[in-house]
Protein backbone atom coordinates (compact mmCIF):
# COMPACT_ATOMS: atom_id res chain seq x y z
CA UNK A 1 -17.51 13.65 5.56
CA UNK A 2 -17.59 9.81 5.85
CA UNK A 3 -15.18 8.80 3.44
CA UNK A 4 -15.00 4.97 4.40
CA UNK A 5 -18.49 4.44 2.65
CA UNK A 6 -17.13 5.14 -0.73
CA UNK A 7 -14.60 2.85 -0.16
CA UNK A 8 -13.72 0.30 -2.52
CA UNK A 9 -14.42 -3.48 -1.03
CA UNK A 10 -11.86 -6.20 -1.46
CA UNK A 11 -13.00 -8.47 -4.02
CA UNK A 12 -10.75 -11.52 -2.25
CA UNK A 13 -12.33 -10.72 1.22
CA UNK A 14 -15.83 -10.77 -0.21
CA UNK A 15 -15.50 -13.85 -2.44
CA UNK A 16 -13.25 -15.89 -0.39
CA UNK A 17 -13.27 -14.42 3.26
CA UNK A 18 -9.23 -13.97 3.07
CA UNK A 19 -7.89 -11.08 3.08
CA UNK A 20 -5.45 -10.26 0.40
CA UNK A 21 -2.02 -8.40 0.62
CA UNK A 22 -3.64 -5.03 0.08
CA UNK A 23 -6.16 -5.21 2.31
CA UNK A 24 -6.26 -1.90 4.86
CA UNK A 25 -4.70 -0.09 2.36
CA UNK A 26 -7.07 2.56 2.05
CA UNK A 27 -8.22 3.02 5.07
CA UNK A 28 -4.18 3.14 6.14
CA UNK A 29 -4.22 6.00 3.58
CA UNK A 30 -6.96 7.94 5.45
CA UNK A 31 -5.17 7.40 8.89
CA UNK A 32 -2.60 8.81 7.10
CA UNK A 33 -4.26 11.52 5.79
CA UNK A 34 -5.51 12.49 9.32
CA UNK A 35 -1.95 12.39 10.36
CA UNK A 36 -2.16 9.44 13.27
CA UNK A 37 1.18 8.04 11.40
CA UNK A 38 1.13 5.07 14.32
CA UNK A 39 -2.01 3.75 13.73
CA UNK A 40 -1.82 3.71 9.92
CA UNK A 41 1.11 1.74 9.98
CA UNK A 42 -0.64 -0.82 12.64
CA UNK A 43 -3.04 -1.23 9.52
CA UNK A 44 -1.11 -1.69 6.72
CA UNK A 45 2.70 -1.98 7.19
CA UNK A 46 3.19 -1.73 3.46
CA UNK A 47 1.43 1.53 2.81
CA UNK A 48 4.84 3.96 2.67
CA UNK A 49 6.93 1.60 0.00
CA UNK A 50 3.91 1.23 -1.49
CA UNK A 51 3.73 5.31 -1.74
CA UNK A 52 7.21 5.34 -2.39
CA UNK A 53 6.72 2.90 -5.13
CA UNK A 54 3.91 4.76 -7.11
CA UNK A 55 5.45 7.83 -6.84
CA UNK A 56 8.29 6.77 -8.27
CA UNK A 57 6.72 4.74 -11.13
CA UNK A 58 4.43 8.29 -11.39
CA UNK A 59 8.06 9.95 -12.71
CA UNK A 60 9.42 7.12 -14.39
CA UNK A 61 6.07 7.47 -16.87
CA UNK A 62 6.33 11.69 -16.42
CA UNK A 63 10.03 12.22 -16.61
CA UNK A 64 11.27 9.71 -19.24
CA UNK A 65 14.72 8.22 -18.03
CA UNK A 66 14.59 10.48 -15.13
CA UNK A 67 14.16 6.76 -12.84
CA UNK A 68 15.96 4.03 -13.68
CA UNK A 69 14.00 0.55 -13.96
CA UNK A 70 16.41 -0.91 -11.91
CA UNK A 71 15.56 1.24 -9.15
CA UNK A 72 12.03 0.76 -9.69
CA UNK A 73 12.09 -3.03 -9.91
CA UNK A 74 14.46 -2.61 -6.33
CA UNK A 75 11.54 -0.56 -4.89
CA UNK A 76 8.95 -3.29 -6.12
CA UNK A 77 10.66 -5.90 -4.75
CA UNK A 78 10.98 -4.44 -1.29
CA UNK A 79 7.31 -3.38 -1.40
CA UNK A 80 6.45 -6.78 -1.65
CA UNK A 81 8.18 -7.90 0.93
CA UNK A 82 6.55 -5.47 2.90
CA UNK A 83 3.00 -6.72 1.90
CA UNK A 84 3.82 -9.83 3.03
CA UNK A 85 6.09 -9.20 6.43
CA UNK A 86 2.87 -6.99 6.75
CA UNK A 87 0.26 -9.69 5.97
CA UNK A 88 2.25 -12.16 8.45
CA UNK A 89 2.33 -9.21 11.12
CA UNK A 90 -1.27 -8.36 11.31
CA UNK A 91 -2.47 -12.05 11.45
CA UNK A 92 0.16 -14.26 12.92
């Protein structure tokens, strides 16, 4: 099964021609999926804090007071950071 045709399209790429800072998410997230670990970090840098991130915000929503929001707003903030050392790695 082609799953890259039911992708969802950037909406920055297609309006602007720029790629945003979660662009190759998804298909990072297949890579992934296949288990070629090397090559889905080559695409998107980001895509393990960002896992790491959702996951966590998943139990702070589930589990009331099970995560603190410090640690979540730590997480965030280092997720970003990955987006854009990411961003700065794949086109600089």
């Amino acid at each position: 099964m082609n799953l890259e045709k039911y992708m969802i399209p950037c909406l920055s790429k297609t309006l602007f021609g720029v790629e945003c800072l979660g662009c190759g998410f998804q298909r990072s997230f297949l890579l992934l999926l296949k288990g070629d670990l090397t090559a889905s970090f080559q695409m998107y840098p980001a895509l393990f804090t960002s896992l790491l991130f959702l996951v966590l915000l998943g139990f702070h929503f589930i589990y009331k007071g099970f995560i603190s929001q410090k640690l979540i707003l730590v997480v965030a903030f280092i997720n970003v950071l990955f987006m854009i050392a990411g961003y700065f790695y794949k086109h600089f």
